[in-house]
Protein backbone atom coordinates (compact mmCIF):
# COMPACT_ATOMS: atom_id res chain seq x y z
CA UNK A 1 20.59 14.44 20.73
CA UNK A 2 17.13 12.56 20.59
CA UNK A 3 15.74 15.34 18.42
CA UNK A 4 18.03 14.15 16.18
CA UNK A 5 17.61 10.55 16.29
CA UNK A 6 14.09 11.15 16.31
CA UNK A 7 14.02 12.35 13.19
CA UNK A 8 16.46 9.76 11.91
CA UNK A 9 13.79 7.11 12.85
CA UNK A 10 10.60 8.93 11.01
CA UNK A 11 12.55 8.59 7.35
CA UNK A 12 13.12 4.62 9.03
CA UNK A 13 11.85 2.65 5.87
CA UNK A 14 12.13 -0.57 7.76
CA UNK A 15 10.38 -1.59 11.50
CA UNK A 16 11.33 -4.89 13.26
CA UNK A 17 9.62 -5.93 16.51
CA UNK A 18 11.40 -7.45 18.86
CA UNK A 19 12.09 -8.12 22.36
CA UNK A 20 14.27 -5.15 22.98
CA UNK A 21 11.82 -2.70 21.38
CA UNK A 22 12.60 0.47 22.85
CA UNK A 23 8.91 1.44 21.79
CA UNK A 24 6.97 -0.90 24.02
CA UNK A 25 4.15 -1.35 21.21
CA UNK A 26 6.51 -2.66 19.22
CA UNK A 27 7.41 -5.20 21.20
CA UNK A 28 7.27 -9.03 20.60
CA UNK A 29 3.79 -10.29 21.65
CA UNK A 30 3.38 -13.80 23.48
CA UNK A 31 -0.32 -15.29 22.98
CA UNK A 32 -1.79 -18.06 25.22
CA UNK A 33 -2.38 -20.29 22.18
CA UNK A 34 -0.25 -23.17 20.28
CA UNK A 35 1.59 -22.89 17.21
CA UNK A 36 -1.11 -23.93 15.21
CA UNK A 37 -3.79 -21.65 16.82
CA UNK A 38 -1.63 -18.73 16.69
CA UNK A 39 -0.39 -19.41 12.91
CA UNK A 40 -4.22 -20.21 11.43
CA UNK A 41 -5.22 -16.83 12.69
CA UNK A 42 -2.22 -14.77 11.78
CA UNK A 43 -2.62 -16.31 8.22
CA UNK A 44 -6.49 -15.36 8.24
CA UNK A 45 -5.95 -12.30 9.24
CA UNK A 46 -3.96 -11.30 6.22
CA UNK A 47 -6.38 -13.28 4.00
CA UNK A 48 -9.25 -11.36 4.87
CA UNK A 49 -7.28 -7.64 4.81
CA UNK A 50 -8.29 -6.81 1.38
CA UNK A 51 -5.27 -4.71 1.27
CA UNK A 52 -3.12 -7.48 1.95
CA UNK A 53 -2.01 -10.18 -0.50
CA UNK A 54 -0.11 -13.32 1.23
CA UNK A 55 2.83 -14.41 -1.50
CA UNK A 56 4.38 -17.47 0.78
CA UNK A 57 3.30 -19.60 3.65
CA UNK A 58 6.06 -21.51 5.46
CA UNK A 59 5.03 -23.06 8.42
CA UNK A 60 7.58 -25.13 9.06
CA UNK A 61 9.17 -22.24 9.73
CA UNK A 62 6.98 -20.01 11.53
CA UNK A 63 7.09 -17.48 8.80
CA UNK A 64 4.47 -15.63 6.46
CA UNK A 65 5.20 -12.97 3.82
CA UNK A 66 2.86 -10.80 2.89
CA UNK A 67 2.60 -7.53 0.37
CA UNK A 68 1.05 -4.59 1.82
CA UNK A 69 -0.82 -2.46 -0.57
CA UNK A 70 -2.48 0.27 1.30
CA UNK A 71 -1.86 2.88 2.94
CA UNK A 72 1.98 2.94 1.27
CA UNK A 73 2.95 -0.26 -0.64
CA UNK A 74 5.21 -2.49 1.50
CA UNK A 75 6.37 -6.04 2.05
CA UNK A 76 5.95 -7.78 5.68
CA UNK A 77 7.12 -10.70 6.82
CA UNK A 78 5.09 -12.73 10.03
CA UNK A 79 7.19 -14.56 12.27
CA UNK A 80 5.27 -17.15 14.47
CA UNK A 81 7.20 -19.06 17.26
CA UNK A 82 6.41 -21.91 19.74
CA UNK A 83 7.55 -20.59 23.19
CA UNK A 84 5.44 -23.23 25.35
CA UNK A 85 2.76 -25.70 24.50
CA UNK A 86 0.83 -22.99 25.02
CA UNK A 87 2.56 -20.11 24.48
CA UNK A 88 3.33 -18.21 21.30
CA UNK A 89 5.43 -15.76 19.85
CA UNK A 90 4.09 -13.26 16.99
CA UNK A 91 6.93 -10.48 15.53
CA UNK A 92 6.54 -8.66 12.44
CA UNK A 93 9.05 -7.09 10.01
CA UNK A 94 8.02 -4.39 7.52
CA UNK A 95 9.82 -2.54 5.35
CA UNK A 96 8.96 -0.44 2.01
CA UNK A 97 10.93 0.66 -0.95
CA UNK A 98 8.42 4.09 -0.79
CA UNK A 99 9.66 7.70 -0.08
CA UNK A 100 7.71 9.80 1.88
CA UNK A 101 8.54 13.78 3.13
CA UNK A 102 7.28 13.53 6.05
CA UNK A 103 8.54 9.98 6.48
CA UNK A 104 7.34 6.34 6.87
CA UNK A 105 8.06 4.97 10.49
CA UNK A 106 4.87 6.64 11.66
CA UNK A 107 2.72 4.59 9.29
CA UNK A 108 4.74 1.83 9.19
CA UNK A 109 4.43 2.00 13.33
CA UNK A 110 0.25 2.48 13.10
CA UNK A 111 -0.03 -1.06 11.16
CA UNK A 112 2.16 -2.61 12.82
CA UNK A 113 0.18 -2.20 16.17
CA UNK A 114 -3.28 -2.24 14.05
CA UNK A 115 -1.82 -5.55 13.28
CA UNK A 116 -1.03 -7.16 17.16
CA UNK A 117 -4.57 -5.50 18.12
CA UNK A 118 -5.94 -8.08 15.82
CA UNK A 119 -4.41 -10.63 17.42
CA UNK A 120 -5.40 -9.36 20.92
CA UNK A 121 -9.02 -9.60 20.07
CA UNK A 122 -8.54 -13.35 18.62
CA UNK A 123 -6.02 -15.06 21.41
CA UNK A 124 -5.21 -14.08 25.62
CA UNK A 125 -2.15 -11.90 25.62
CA UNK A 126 0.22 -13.15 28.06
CA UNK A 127 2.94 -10.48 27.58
CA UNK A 128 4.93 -8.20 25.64
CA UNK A 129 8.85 -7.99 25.63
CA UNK A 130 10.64 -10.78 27.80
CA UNK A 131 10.63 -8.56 30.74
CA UNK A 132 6.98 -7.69 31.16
């Protein structure tokens, strides 16, 4: 049966982290930072990926959108949340209109974690998931 979903999630055109990420790399990300700290470098980030072009900034609510144009073209929206005074929440949701035959979660999956490496190198990583 997980052969099957397995390959059921590869043709997945759409990748949400979250809490209850089976895949622990894809879980939600808490930073030892404040809002602001967190959000400034999440938005600098994306404005120094020349393959990234930011269309809206919302920071009064948390969010960033962003259009991915390399490897496959796709659209990804940041989430930033204020656990703590200082701690922060980063989750990411990316999705892309592409078709690929050997299918898109596994690229999807490799910027999405290229992505919270960033951040690890920028801000202390308290934890990942609500249980760990």
């Amino acid at each position: 049966m997980s052969i099957i979903r397995d390959l059921f999630i590869r043709f997945t055109k759409k990748i949400e982290t979250t809490d209850d990420q089976k895949d622990s790399s894809l879980s939600t990300h808490y930073y030892k930072a404040t809002f602001n700290q967190v959000f400034q470098s999440v938005e600098e980030l994306f404005r120094q990926d020349a393959d990234c072009r930011i269309v809206t900034v919302s920071k009064d609510h948390g969010e960033i959108a962003v259009e991915v144009n390399k490897p496959i073209p796709c659209f990804l929206i940041v989430t930033v949340i204020s656990v703590r005074g200082m701690e922060t929440a980063v989750d990411f949701n990316i999705s892309s209109e592409k078709f690929s035959p050997i299918g898109l979660y596994p690229i999807l999956r490799k910027r999405l974690i290229s992505y919270y490496e960033k951040m690890n190198k920028v801000h202390t990583l308290v934890r990942i998931g609500k249980s760990s």
